[in-house]
PDB file of N, CA and C in Angstrom:
ATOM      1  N   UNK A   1     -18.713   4.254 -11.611  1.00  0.00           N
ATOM      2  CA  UNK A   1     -19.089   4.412 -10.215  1.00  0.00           C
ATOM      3  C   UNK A   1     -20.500   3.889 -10.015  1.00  0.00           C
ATOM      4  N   UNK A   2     -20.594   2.997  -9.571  1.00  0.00           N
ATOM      5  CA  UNK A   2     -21.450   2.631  -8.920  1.00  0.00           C
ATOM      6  C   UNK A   2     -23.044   3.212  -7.959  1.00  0.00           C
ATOM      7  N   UNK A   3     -24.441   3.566  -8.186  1.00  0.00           N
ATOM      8  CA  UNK A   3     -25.063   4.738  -7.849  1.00  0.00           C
ATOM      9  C   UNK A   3     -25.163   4.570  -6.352  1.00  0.00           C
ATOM     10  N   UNK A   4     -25.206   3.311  -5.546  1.00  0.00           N
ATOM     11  CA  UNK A   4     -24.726   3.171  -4.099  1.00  0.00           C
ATOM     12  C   UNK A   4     -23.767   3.869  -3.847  1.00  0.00           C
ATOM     13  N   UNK A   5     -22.027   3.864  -4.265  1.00  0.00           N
ATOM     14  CA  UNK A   5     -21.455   4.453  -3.606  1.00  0.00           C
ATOM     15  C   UNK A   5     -21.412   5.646  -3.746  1.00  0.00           C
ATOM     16  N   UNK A   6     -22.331   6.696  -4.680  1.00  0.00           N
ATOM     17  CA  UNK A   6     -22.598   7.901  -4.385  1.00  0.00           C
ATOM     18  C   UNK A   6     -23.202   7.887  -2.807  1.00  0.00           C
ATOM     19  N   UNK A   7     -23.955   7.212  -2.214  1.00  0.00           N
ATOM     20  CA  UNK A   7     -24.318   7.253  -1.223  1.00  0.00           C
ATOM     21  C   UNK A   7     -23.753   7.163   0.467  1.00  0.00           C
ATOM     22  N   UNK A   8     -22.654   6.335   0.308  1.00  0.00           N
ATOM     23  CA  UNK A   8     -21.851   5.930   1.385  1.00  0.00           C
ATOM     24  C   UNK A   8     -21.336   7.249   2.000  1.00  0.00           C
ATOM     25  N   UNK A   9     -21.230   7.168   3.102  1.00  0.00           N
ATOM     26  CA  UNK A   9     -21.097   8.636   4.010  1.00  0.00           C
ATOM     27  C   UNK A   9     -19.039   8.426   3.809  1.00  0.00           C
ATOM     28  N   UNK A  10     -18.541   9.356   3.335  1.00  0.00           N
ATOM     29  CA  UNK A  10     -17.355   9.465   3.167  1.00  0.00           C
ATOM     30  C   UNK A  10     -16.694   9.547   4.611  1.00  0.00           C
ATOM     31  N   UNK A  11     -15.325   8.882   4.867  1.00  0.00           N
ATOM     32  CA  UNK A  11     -15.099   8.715   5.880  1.00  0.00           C
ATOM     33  C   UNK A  11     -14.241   9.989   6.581  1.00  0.00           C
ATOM     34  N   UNK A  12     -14.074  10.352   7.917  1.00  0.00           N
ATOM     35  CA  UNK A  12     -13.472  11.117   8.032  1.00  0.00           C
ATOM     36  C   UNK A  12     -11.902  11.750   7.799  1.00  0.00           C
ATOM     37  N   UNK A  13     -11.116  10.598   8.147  1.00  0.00           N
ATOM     38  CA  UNK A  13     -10.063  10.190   7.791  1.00  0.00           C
ATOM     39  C   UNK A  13      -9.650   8.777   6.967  1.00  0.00           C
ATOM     40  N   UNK A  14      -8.458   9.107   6.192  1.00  0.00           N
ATOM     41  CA  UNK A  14      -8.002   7.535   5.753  1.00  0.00           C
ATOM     42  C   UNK A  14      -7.628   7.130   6.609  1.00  0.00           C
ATOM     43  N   UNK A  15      -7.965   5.230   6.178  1.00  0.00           N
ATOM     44  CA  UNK A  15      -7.587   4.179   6.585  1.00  0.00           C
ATOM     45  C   UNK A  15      -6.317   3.250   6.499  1.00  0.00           C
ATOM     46  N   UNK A  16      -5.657   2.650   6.753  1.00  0.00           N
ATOM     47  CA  UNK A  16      -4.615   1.848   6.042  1.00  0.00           C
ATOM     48  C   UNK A  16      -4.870   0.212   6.689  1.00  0.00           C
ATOM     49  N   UNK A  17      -5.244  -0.599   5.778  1.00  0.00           N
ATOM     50  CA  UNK A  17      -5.402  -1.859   5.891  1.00  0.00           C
ATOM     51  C   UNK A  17      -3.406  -2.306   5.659  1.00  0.00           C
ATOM     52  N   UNK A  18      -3.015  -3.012   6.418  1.00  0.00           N
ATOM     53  CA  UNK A  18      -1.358  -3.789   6.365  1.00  0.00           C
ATOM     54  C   UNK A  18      -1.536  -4.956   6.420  1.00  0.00           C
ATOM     55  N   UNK A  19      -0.584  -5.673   5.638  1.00  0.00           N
ATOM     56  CA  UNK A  19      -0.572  -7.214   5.254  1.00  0.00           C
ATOM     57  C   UNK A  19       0.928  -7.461   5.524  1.00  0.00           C
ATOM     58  N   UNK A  20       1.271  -8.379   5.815  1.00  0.00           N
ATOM     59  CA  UNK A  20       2.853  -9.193   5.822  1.00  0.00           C
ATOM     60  C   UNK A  20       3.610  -8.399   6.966  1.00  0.00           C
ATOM     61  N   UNK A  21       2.995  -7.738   7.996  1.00  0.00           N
ATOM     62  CA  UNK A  21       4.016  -6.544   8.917  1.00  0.00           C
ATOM     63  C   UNK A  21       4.361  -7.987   9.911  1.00  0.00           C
ATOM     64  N   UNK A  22       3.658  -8.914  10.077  1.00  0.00           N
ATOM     65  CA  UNK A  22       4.039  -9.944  11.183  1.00  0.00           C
ATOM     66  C   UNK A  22       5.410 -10.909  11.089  1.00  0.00           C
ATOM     67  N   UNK A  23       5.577 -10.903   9.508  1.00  0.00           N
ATOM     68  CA  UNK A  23       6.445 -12.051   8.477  1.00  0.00           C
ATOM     69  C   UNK A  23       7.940 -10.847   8.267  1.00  0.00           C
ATOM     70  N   UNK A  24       7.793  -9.686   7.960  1.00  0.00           N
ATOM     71  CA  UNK A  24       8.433  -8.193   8.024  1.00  0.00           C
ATOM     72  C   UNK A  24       9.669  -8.123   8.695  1.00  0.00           C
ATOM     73  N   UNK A  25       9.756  -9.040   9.630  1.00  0.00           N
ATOM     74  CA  UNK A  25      11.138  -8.904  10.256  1.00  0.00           C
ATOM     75  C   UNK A  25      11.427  -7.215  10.840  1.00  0.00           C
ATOM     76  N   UNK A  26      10.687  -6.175  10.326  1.00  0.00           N
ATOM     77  CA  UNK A  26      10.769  -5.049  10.791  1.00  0.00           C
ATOM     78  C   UNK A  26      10.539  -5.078  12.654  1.00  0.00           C
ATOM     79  N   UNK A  27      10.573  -3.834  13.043  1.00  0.00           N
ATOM     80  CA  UNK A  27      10.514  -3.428  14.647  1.00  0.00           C
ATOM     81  C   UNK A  27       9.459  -2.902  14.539  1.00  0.00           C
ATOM     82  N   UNK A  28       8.306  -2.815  15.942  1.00  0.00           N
ATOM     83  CA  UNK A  28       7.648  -1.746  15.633  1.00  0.00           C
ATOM     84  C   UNK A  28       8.066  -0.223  15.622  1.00  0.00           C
ATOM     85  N   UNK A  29       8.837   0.268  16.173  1.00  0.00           N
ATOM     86  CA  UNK A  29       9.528   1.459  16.567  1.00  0.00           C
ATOM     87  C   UNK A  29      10.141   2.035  15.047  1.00  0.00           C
ATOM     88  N   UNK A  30      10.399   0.931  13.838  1.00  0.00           N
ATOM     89  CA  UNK A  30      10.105   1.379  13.003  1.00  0.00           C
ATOM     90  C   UNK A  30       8.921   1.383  12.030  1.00  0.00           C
ATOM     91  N   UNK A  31       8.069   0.612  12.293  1.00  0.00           N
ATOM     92  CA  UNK A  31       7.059   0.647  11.661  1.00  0.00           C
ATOM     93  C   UNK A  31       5.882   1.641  11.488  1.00  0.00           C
ATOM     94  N   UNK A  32       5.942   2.789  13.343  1.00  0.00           N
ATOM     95  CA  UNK A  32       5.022   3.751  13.503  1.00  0.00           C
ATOM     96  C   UNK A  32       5.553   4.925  12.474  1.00  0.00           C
ATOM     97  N   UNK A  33       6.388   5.379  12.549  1.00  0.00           N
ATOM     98  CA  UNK A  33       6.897   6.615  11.787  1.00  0.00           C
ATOM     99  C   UNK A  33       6.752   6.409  10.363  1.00  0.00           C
ATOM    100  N   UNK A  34       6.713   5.028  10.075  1.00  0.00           N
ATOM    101  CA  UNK A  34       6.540   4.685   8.318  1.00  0.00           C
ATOM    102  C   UNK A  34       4.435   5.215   8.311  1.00  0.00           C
ATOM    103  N   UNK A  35       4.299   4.238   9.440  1.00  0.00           N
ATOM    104  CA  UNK A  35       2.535   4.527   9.288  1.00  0.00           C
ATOM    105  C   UNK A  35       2.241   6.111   9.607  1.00  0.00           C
ATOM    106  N   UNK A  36       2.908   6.913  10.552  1.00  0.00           N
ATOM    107  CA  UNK A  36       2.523   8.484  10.167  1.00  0.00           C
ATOM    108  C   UNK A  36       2.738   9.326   9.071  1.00  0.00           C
ATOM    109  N   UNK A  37       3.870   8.846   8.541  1.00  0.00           N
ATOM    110  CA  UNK A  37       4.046   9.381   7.016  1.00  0.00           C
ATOM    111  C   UNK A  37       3.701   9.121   6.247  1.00  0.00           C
ATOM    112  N   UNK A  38       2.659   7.870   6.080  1.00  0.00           N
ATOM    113  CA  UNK A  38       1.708   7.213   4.812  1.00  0.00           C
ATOM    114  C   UNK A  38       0.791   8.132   5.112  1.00  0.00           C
ATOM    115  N   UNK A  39      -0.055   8.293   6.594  1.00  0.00           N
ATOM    116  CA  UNK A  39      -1.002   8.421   6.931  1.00  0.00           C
ATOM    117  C   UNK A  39      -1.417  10.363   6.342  1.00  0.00           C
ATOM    118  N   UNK A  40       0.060  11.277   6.787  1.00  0.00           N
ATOM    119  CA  UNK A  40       0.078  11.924   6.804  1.00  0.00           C
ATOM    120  C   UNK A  40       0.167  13.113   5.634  1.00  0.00           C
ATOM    121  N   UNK A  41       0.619  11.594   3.992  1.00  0.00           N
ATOM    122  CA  UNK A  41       0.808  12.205   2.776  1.00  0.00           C
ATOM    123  C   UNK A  41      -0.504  11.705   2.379  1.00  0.00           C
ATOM    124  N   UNK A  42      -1.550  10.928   2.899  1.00  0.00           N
ATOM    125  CA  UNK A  42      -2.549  10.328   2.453  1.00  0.00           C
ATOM    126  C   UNK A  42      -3.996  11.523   2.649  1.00  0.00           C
ATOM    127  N   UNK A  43      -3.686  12.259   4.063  1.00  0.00           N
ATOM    128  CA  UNK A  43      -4.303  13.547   4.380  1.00  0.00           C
ATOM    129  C   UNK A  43      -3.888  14.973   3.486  1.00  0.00           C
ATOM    130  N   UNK A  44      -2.440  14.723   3.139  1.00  0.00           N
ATOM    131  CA  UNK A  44      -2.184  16.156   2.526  1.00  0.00           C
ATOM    132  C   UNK A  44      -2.480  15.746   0.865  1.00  0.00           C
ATOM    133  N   UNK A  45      -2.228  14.787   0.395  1.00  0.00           N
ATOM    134  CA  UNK A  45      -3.303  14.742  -0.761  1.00  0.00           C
ATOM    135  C   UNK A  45      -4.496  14.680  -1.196  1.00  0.00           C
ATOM    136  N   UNK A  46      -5.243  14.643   0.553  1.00  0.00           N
ATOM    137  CA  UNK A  46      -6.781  14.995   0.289  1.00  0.00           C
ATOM    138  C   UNK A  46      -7.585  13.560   0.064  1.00  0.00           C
ATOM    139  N   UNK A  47      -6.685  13.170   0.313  1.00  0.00           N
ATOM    140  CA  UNK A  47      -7.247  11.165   0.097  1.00  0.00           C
ATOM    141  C   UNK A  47      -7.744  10.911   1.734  1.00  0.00           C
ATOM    142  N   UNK A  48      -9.492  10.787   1.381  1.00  0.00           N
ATOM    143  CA  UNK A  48      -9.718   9.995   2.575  1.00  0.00           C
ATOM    144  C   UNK A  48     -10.719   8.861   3.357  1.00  0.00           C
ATOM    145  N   UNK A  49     -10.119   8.224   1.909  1.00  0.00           N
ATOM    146  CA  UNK A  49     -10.606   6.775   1.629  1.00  0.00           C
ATOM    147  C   UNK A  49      -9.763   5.329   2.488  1.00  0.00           C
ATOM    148  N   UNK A  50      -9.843   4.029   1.753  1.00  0.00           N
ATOM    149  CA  UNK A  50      -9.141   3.657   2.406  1.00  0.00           C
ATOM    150  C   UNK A  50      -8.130   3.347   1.282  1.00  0.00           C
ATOM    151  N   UNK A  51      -6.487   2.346   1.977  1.00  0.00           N
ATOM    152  CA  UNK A  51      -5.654   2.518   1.536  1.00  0.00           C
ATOM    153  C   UNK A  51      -5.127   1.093   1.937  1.00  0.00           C
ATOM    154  N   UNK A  52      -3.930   0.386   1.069  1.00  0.00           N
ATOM    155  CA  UNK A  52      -3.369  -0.888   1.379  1.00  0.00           C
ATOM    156  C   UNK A  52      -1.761  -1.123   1.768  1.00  0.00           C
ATOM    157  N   UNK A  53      -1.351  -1.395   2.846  1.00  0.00           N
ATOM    158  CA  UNK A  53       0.530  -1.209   3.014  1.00  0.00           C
ATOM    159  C   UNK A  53       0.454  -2.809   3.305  1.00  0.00           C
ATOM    160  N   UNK A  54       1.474  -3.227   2.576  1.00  0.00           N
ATOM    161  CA  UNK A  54       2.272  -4.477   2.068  1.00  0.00           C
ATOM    162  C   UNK A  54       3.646  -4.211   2.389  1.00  0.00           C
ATOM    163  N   UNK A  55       3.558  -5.431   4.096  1.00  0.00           N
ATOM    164  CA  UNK A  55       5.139  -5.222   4.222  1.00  0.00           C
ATOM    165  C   UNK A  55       5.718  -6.234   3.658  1.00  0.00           C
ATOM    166  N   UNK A  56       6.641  -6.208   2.556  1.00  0.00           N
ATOM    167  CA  UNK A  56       7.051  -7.630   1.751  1.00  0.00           C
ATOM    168  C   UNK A  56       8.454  -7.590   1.972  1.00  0.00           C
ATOM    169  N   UNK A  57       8.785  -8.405   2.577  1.00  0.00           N
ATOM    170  CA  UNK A  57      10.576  -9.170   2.492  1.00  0.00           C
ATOM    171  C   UNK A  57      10.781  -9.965   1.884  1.00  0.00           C
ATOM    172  N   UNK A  58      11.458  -9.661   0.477  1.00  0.00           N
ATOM    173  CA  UNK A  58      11.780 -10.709   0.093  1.00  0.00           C
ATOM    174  C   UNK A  58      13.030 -11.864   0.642  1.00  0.00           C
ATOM    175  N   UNK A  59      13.226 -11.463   1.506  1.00  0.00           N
ATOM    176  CA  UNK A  59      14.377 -12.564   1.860  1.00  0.00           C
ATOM    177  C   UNK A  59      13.872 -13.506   2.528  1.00  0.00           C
ATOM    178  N   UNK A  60      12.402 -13.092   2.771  1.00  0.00           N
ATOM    179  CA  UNK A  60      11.251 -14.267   3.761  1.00  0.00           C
ATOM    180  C   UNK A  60      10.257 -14.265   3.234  1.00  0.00           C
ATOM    181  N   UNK A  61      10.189 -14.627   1.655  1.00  0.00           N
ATOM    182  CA  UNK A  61       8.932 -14.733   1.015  1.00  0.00           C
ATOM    183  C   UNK A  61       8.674 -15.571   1.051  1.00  0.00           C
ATOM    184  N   UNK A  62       7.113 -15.399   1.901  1.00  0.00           N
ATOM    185  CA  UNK A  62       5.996 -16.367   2.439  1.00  0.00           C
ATOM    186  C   UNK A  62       5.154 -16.977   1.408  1.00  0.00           C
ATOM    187  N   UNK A  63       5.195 -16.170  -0.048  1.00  0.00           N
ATOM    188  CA  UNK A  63       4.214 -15.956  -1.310  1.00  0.00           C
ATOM    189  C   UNK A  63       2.631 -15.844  -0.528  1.00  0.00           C
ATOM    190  N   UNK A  64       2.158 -14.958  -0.009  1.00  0.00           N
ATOM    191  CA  UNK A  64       0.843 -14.907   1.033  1.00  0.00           C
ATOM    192  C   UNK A  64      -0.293 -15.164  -0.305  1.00  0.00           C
ATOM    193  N   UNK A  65      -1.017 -15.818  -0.390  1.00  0.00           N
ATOM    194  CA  UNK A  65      -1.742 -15.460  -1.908  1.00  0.00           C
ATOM    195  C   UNK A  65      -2.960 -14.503  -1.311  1.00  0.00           C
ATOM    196  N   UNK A  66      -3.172 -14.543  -0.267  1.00  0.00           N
ATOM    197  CA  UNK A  66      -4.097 -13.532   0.528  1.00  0.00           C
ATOM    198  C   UNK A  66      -3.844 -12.379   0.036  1.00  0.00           C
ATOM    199  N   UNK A  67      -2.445 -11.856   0.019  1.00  0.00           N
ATOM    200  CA  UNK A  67      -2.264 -10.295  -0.193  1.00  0.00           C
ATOM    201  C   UNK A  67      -2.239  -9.937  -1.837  1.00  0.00           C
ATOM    202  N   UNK A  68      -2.095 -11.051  -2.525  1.00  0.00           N
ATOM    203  CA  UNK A  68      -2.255 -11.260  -4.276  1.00  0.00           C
ATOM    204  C   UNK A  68      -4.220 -10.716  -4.478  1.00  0.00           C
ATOM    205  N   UNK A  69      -4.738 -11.006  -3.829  1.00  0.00           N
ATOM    206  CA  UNK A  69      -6.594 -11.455  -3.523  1.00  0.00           C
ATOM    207  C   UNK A  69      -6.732  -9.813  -3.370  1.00  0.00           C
ATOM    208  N   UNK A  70      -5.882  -9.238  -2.337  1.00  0.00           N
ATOM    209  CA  UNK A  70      -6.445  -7.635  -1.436  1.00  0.00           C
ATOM    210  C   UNK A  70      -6.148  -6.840  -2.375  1.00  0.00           C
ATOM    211  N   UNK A  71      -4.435  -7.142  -3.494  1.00  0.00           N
ATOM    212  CA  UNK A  71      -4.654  -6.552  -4.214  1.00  0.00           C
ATOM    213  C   UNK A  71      -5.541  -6.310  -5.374  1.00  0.00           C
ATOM    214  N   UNK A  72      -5.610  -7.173  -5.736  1.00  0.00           N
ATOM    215  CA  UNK A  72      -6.472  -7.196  -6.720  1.00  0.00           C
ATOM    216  C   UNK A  72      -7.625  -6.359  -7.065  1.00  0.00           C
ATOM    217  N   UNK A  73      -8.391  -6.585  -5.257  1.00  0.00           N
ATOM    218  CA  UNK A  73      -9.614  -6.060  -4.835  1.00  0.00           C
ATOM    219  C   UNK A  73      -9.653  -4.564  -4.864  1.00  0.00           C
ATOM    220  N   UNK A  74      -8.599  -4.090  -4.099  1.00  0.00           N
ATOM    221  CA  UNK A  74      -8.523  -2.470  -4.113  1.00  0.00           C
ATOM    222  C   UNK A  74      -7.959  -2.032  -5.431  1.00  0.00           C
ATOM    223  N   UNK A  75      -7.540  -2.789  -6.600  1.00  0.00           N
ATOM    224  CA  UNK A  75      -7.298  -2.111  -7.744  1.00  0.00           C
ATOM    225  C   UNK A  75      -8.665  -1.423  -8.353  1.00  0.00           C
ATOM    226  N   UNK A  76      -9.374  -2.854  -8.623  1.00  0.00           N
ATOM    227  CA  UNK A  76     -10.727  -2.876  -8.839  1.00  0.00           C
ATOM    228  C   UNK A  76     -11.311  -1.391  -8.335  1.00  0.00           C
ATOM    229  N   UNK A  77     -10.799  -1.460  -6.806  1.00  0.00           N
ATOM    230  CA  UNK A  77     -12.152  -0.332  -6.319  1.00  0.00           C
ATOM    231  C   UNK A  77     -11.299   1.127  -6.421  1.00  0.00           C
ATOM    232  N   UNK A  78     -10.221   1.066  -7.145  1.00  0.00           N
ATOM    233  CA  UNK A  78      -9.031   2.347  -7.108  1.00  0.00           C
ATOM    234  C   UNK A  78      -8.544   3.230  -5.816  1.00  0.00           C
ATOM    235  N   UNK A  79      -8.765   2.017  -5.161  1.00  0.00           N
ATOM    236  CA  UNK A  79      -8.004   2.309  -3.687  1.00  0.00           C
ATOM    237  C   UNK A  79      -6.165   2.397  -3.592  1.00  0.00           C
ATOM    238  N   UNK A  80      -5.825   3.139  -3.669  1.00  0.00           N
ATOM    239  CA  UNK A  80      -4.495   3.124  -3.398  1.00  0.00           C
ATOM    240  C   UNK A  80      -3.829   1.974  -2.449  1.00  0.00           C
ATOM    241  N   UNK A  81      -2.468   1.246  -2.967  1.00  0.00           N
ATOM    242  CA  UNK A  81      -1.702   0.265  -2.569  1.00  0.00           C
ATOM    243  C   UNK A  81      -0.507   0.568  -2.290  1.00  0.00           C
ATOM    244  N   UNK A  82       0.637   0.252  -1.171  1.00  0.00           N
ATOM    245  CA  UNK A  82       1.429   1.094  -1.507  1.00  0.00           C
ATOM    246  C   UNK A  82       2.512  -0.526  -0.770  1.00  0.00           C
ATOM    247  N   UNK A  83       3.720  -0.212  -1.111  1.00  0.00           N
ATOM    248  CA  UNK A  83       4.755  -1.599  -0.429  1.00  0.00           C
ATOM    249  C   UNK A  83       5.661  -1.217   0.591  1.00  0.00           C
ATOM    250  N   UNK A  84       6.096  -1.598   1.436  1.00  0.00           N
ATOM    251  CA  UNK A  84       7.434  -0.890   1.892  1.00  0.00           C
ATOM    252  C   UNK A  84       8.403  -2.626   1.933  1.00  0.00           C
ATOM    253  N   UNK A  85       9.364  -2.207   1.314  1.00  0.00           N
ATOM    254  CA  UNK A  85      10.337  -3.081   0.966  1.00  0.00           C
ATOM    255  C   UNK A  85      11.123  -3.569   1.956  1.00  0.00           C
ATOM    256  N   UNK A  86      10.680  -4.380   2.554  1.00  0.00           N
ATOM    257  CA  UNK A  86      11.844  -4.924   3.661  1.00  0.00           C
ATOM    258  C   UNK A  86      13.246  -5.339   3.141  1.00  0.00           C
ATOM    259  N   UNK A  87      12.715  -6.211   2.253  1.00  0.00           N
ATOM    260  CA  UNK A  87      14.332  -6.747   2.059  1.00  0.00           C
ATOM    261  C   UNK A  87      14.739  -6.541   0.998  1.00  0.00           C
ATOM    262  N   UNK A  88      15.657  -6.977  -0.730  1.00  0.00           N
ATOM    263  CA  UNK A  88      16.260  -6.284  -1.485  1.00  0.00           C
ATOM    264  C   UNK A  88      15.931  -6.282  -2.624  1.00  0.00           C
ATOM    265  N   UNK A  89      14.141  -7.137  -2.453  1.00  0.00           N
ATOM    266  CA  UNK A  89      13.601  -6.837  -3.720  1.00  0.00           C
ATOM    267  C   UNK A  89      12.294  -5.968  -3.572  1.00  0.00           C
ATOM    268  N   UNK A  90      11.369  -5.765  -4.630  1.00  0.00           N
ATOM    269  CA  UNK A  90      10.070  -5.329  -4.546  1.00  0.00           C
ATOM    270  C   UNK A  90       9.092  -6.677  -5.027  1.00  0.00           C
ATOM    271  N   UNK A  91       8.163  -6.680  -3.919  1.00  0.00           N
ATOM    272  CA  UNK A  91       7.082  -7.831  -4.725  1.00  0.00           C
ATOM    273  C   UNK A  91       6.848  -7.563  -6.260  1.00  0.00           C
ATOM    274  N   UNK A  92       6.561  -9.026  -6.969  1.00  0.00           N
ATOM    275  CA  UNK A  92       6.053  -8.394  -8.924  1.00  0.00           C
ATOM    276  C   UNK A  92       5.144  -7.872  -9.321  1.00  0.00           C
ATOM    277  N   UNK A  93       4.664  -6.819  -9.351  1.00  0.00           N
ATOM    278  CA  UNK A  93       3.152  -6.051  -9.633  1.00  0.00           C
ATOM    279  C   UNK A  93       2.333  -7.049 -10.746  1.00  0.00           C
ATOM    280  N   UNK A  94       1.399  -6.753 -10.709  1.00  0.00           N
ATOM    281  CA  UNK A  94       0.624  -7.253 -11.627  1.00  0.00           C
ATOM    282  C   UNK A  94       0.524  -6.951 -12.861  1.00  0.00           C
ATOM    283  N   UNK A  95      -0.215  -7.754 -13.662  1.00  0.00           N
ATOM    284  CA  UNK A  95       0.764  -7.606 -14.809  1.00  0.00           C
ATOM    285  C   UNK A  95      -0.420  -6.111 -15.123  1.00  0.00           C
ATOM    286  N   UNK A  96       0.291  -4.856 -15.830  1.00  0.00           N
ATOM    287  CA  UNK A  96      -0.225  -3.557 -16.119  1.00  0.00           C
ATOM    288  C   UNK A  96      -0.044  -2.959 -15.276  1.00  0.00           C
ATOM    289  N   UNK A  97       0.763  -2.929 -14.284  1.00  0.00           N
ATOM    290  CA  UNK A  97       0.782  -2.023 -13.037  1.00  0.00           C
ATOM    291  C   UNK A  97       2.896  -2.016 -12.625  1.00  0.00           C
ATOM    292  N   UNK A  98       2.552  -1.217 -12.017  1.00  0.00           N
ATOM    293  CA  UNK A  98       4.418  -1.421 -11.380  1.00  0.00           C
ATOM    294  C   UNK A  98       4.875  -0.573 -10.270  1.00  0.00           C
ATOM    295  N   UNK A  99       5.680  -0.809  -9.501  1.00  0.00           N
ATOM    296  CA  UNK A  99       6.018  -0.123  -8.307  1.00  0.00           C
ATOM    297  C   UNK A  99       6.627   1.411  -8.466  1.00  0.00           C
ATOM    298  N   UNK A 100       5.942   2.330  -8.051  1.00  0.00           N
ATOM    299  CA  UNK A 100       6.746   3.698  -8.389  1.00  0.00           C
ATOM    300  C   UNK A 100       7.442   3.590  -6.930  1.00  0.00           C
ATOM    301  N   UNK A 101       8.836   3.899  -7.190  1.00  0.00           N
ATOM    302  CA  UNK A 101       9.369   4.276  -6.041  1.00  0.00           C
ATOM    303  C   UNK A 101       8.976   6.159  -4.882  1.00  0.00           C
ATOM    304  N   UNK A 102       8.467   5.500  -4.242  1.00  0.00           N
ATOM    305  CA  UNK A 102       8.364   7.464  -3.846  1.00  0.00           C
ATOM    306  C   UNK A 102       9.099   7.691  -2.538  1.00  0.00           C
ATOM    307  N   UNK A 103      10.238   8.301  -3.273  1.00  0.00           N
ATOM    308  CA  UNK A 103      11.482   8.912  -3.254  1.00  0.00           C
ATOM    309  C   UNK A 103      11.231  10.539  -2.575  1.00  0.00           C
ATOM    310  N   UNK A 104       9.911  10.457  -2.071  1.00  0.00           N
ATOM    311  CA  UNK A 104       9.585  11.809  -0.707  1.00  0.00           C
ATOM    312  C   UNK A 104       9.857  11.400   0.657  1.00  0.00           C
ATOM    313  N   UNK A 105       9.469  10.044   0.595  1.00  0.00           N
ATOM    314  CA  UNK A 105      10.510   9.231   2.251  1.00  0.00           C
ATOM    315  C   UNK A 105      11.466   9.015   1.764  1.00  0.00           C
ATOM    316  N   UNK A 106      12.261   9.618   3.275  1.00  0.00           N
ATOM    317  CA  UNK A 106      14.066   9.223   3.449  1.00  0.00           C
ATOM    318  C   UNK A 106      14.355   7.888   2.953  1.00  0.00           C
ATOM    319  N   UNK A 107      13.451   6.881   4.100  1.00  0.00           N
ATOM    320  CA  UNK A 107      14.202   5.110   3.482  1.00  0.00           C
ATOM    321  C   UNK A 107      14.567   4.709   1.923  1.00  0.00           C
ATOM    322  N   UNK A 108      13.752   5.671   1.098  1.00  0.00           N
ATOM    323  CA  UNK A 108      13.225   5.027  -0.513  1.00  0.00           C
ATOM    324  C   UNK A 108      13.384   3.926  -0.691  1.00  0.00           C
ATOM    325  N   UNK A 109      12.401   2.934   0.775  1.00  0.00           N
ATOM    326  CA  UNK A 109      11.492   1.660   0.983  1.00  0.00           C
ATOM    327  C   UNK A 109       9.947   1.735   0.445  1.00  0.00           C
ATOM    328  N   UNK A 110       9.605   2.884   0.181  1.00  0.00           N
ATOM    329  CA  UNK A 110       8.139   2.938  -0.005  1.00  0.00           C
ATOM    330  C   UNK A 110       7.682   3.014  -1.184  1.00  0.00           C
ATOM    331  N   UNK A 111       6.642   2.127  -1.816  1.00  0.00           N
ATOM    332  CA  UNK A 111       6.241   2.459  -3.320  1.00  0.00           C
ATOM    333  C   UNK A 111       4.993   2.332  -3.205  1.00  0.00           C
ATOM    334  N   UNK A 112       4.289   3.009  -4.609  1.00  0.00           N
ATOM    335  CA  UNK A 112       3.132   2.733  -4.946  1.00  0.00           C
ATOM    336  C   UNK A 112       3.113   2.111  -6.143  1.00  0.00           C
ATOM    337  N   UNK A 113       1.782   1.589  -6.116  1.00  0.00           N
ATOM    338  CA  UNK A 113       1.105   0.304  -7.636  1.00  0.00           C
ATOM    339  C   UNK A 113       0.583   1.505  -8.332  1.00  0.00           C
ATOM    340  N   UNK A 114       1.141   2.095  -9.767  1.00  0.00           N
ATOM    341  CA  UNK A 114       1.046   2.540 -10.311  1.00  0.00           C
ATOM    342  C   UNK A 114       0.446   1.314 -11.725  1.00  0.00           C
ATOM    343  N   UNK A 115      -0.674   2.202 -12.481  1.00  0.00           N
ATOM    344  CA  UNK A 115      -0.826   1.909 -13.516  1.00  0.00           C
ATOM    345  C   UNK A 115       0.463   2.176 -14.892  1.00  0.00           C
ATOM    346  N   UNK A 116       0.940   1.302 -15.520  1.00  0.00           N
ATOM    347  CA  UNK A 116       1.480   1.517 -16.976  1.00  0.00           C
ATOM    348  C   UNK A 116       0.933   2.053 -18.020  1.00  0.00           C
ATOM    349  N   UNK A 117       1.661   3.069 -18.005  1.00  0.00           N
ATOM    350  CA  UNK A 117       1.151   4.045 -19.670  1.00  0.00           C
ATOM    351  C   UNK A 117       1.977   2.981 -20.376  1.00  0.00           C
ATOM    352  N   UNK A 118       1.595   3.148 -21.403  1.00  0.00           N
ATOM    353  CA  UNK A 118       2.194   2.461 -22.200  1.00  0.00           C
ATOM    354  C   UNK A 118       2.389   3.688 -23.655  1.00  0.00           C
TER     355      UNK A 118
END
């Protein structure tokens, strides 16, 4: 940790930065209820930092290398990443990391970038 970010005024609530929701083929009408239930397990775990949602379809993979870059960045800073799966695959995690499915939302569209025990 860094002795600056001891300093940074912690924010009140989390954030969620989204990438690929435009390419997503999703609705918004479904997209709000996905963002209150990120938002809302992101508060009841006491997380209230910021956070990354990756809407990835693979049936319209754009390959964004932008969202390859964001991840990267918030690994680095141990910001939580999370995917929601549009279409019938999951993007490829990086290599040491992998998609946990979390199987607490109904869709079980939603994952997080989990580190590999090995």
């Amino acid at each position: 940790m860094k002795i600056f970010d001891f300093f940074k005024p912690k924010p009140a609530q989390p954030t969620i930065d989204t990438y690929g929701q435009a390419s997503s083929g999703i609705k918004e009408e479904q997209i709000q209820p996905v963002m209150e239930w990120l938002f809302a397990s992101l508060l009841n775990a006491g997380y209230f930092g910021k956070s990354h949602l990756i809407w990835y379809n693979s049936d319209n993979d754009s390959s964004d290398t932008s969202v390859e870059s964001e991840i990267k960045k918030a690994m680095r800073r141990d910001e939580p990443v999370f995917l929601y799966r549009c279409g019938g695959r999951v993007l490829l995690a990086p290599n040491g990391y992998y998609w946990r499915m979390m199987d607490e939302h109904p869709s079980m569209r939603i994952y997080q970038l989990e580190v590999k025990q090995d």
